[in-house]
C-alpha atoms as a PDB file:
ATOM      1  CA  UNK A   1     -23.598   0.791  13.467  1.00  0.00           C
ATOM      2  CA  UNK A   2     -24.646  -1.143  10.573  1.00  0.00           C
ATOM      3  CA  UNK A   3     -23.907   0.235   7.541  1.00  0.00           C
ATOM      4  CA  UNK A   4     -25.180  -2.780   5.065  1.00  0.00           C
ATOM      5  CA  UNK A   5     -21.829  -4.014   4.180  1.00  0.00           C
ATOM      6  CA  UNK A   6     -23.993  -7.657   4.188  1.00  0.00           C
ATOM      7  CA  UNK A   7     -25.963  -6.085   1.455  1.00  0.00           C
ATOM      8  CA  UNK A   8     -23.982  -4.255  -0.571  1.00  0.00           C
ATOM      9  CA  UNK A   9     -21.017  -7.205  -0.768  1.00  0.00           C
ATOM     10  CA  UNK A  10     -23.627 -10.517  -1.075  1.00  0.00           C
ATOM     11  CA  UNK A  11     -21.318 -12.396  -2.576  1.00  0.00           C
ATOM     12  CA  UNK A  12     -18.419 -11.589  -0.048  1.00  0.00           C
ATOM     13  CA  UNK A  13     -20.873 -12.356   2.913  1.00  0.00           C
ATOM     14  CA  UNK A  14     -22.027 -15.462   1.529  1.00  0.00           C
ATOM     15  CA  UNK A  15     -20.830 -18.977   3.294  1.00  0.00           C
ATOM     16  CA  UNK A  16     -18.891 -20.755   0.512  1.00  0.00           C
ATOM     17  CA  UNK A  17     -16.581 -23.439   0.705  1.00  0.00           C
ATOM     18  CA  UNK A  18     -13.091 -23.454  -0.315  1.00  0.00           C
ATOM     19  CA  UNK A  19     -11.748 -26.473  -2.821  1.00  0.00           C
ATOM     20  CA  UNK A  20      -8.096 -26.116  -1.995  1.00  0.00           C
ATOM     21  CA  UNK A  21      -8.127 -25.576   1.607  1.00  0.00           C
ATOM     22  CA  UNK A  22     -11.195 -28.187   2.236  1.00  0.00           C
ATOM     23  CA  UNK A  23     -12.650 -25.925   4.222  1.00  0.00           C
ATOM     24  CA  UNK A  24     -16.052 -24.124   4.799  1.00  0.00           C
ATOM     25  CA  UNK A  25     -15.473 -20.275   5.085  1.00  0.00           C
ATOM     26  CA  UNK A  26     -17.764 -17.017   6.313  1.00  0.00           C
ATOM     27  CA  UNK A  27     -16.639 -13.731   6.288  1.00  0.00           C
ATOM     28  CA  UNK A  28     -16.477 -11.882   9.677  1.00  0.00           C
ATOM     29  CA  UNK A  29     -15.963  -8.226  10.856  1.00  0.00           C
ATOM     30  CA  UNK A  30     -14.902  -7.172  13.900  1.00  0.00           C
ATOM     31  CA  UNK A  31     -12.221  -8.092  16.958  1.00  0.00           C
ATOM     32  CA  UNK A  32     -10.656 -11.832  16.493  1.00  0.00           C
ATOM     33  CA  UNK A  33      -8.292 -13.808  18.180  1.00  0.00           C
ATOM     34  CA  UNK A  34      -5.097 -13.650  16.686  1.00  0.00           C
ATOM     35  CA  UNK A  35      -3.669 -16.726  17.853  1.00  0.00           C
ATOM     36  CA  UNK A  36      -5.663 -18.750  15.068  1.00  0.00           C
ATOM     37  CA  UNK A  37      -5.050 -16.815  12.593  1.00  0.00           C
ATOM     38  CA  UNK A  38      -3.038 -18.966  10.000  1.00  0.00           C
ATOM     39  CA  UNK A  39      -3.094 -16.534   6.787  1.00  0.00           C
ATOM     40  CA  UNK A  40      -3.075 -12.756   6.305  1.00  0.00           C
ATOM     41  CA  UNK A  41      -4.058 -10.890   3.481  1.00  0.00           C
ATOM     42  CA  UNK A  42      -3.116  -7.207   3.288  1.00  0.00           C
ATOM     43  CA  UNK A  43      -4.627  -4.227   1.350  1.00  0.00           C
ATOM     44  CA  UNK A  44      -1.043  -2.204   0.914  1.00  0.00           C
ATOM     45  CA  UNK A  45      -1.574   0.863   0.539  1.00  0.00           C
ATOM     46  CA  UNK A  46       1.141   3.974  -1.311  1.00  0.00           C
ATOM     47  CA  UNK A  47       1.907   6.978   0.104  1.00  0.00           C
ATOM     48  CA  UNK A  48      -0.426   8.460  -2.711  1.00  0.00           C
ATOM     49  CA  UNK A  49      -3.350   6.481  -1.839  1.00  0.00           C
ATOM     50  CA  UNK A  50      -3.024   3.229  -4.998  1.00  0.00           C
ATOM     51  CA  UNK A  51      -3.490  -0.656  -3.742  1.00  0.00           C
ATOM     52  CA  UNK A  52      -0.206  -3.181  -4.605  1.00  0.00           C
ATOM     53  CA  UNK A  53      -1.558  -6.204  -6.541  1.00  0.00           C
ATOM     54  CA  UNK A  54       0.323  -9.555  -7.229  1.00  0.00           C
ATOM     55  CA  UNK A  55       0.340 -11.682 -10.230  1.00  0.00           C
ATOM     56  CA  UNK A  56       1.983 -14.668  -9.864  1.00  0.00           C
ATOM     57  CA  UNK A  57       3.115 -16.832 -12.835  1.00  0.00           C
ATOM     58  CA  UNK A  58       0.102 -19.360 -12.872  1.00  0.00           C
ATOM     59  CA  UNK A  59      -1.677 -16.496 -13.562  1.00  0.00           C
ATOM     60  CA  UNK A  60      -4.071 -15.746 -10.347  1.00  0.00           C
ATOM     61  CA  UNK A  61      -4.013 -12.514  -9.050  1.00  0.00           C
ATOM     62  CA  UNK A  62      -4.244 -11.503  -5.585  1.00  0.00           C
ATOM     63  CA  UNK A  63      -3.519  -9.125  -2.776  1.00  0.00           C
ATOM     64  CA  UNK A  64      -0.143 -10.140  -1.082  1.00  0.00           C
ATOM     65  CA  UNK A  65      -0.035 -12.703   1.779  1.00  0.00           C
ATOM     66  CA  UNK A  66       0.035 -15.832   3.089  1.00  0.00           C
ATOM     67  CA  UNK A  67       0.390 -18.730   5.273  1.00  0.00           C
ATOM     68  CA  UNK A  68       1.597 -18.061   9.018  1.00  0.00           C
ATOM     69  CA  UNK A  69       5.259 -19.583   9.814  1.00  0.00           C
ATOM     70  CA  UNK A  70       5.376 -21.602  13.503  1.00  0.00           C
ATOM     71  CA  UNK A  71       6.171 -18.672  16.039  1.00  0.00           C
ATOM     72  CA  UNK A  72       5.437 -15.729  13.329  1.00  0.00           C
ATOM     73  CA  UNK A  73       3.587 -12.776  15.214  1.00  0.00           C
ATOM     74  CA  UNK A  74       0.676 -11.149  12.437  1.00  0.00           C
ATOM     75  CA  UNK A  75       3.719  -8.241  11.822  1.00  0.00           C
ATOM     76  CA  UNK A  76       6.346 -10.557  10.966  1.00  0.00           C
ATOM     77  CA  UNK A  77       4.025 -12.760   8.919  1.00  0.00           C
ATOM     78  CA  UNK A  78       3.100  -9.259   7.338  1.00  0.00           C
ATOM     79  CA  UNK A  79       6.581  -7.784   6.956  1.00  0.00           C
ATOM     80  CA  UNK A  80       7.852 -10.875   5.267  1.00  0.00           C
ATOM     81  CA  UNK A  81       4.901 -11.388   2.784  1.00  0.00           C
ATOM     82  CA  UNK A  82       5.270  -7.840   1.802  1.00  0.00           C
ATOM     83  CA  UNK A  83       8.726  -8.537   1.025  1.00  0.00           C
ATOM     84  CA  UNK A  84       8.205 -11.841  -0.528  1.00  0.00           C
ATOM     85  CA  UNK A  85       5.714 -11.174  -2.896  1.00  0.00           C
ATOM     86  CA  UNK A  86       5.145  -7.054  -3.584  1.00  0.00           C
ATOM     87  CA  UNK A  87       9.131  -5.681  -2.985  1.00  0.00           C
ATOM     88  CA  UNK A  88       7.658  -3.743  -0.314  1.00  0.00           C
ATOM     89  CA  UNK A  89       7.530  -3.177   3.384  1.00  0.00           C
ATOM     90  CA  UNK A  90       5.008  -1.655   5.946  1.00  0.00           C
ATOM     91  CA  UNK A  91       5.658   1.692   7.221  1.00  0.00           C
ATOM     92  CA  UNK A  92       2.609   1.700   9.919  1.00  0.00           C
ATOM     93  CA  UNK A  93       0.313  -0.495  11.700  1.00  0.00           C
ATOM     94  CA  UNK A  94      -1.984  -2.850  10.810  1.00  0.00           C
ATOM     95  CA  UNK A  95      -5.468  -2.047  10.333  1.00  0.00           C
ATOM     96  CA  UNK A  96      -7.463  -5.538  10.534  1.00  0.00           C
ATOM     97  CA  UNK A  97     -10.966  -4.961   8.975  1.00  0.00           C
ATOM     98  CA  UNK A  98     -12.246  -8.554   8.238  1.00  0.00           C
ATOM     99  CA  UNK A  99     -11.293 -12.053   7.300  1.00  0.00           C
ATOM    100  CA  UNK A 100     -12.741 -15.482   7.244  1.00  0.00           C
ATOM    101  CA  UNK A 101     -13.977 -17.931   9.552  1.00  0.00           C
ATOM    102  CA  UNK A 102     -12.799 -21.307   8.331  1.00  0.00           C
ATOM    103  CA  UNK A 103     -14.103 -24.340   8.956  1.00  0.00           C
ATOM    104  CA  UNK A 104     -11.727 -27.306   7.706  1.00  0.00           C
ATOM    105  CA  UNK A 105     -12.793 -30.726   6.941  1.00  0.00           C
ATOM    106  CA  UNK A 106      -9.365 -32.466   6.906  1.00  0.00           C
ATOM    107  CA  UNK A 107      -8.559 -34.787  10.096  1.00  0.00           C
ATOM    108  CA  UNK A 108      -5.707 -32.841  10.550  1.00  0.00           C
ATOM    109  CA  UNK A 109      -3.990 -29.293  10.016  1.00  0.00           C
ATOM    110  CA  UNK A 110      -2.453 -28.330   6.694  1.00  0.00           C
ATOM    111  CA  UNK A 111       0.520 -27.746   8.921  1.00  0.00           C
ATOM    112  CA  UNK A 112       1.371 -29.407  12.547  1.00  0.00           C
ATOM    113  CA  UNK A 113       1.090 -25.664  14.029  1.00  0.00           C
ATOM    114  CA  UNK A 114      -1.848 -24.490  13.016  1.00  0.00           C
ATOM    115  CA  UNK A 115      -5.452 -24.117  14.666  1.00  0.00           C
ATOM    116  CA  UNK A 116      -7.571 -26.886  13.884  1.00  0.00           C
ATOM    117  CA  UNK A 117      -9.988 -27.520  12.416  1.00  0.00           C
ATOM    118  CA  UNK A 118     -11.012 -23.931  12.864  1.00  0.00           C
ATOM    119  CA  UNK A 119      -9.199 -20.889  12.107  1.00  0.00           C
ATOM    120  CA  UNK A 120      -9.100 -17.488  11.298  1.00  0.00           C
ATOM    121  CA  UNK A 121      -7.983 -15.888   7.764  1.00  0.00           C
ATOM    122  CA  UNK A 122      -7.647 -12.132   8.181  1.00  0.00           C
ATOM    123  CA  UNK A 123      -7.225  -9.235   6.223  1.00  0.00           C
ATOM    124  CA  UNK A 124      -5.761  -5.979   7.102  1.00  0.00           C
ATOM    125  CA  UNK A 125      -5.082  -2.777   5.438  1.00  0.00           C
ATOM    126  CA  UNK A 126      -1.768  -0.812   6.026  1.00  0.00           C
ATOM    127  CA  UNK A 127       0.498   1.665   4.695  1.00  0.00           C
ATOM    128  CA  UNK A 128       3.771   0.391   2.459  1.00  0.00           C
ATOM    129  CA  UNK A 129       6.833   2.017   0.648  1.00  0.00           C
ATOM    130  CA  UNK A 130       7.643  -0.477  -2.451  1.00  0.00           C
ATOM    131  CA  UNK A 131      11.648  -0.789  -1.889  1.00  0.00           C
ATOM    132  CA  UNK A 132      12.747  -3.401  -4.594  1.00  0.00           C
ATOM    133  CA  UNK A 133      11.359  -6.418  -6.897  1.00  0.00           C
ATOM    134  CA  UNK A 134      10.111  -9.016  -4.700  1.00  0.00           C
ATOM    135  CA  UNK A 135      12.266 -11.908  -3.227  1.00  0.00           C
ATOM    136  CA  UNK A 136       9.767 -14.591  -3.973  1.00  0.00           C
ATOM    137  CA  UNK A 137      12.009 -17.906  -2.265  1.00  0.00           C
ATOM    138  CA  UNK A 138      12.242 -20.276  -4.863  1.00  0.00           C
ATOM    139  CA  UNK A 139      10.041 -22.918  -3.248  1.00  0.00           C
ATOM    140  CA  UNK A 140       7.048 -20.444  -3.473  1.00  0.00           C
ATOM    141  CA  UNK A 141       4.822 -19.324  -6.260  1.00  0.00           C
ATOM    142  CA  UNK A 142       6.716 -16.750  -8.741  1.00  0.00           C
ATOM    143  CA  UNK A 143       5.465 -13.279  -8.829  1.00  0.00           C
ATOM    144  CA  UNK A 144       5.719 -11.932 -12.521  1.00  0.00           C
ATOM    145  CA  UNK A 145       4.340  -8.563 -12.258  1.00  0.00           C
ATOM    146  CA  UNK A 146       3.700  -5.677  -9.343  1.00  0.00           C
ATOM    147  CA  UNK A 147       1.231  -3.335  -9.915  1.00  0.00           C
ATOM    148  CA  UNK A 148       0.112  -0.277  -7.427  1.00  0.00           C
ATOM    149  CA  UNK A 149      -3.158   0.821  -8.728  1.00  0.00           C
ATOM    150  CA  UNK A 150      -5.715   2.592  -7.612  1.00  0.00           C
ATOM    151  CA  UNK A 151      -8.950   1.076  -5.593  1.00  0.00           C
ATOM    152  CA  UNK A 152     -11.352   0.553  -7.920  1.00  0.00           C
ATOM    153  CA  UNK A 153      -8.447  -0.569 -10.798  1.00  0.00           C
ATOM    154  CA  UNK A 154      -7.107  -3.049  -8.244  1.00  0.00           C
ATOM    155  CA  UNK A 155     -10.371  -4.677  -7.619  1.00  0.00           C
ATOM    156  CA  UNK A 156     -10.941  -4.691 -11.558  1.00  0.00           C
ATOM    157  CA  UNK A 157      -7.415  -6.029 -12.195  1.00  0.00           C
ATOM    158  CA  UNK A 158      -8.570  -8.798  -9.484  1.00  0.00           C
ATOM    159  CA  UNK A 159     -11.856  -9.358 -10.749  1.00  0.00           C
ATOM    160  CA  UNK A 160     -10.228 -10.008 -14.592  1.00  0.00           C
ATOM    161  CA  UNK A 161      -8.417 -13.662 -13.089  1.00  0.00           C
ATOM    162  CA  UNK A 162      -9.281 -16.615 -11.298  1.00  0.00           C
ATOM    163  CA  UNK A 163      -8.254 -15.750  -7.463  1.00  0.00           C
ATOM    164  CA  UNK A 164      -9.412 -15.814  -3.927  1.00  0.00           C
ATOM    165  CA  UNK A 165     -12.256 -12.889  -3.750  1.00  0.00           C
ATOM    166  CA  UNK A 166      -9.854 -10.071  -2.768  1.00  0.00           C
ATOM    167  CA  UNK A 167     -11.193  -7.523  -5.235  1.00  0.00           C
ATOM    168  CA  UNK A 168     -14.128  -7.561  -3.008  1.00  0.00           C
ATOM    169  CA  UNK A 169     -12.425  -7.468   0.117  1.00  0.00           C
ATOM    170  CA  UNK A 170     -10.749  -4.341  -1.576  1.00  0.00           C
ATOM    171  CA  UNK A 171     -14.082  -2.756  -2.392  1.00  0.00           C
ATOM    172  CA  UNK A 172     -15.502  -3.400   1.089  1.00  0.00           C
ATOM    173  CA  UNK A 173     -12.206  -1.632   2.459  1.00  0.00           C
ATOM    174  CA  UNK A 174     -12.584   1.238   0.158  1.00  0.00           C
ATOM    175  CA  UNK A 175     -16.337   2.006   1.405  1.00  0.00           C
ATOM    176  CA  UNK A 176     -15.100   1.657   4.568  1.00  0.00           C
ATOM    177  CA  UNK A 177     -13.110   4.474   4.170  1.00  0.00           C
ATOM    178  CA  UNK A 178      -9.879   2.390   5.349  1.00  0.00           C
ATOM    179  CA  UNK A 179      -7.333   2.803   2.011  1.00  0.00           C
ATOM    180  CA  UNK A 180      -8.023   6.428   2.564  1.00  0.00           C
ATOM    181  CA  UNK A 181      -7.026   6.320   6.535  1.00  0.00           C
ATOM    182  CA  UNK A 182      -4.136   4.322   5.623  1.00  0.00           C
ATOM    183  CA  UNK A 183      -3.008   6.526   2.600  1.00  0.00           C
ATOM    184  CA  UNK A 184      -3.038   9.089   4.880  1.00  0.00           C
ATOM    185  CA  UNK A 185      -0.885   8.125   7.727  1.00  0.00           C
END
């Protein structure tokens, strides 16, 4: 069924390329393989329905996540970011809703065990308890503040800082319907 998510989310949709990564990324929906999947994103959602967002202390803003370890399985890579960088952990499944088709230029693979030179970045939604501060490993990026906020305030906290277009992704989860789902389980 298409419900115009194309449409309503242009800019989301829209092939763009990525500076850092040197890559050239499109947003897809639907089933993926999960073996080239080298980052995750997640939308983690409260028990009362709000959306944790990161700040980290170069100032970008984001939804937590990152970079798949060699032998990580999507849950372990989840379980650990969640820890890492929101002091929280997941207390259901993941819910994998989109994510982005990437196209890298470099001869080789940012790291020897990734897919190359295409791979998958996904995002999923999924429910969370926040159990501490986060344990950010010192070799990482430093997360300064924690926020659980509500959809539309998450995507406007996003939106105020330079980052990687996750307030949109959280938008396009909330028409979905998918941060109420997860709130709910």
């Amino acid at each position: 069924m298409d419900h115009g998510w194309q449409q309503r989310f242009p800019a989301l949709f829209a092939p763009h390329y990525v500076e850092y990564a040197d890559a050239d990324v499109r947003l897809w929906l639907g089933s993926f393989n999960r073996a080239v999947v080298t980052r995750l994103h997640l939308i983690a959602v409260t028990g009362d329905g709000t959306v944790i967002v990161c700040r980290a202390d170069d100032g970008r803003r984001f939804l937590p996540g990152g970079t798949r370890e060699p032998g990580e399985s999507l849950d372990e890579l989840a379980a650990r970011e969640l820890r890492e960088e929101a002091g929280a952990e997941p207390t259901g499944l993941l819910q994998y809703f989109c994510g982005l088709d990437v196209l890298s230029r470099r001869d080789q693979p940012w790291r020897p065990h990734q897919s190359h030179p295409r791979s998958l970045w996904a995002y999923a939604a999924v429910a969370v308890d926040v159990v501490g501060p986060p344990t950010c490993p010192a070799d990482v990026e430093q997360i300064v503040d924690v926020r659980a906020l509500e959809p539309d305030e998450a995507a406007a906290y996003l939106d105020e800082a330079p980052g990687d277009g996750h307030a949109d992704v959280v938008r396009l989860a909330e028409a979905m319907g998918l941060i109420r789902a997860v709130a709910r389980r």
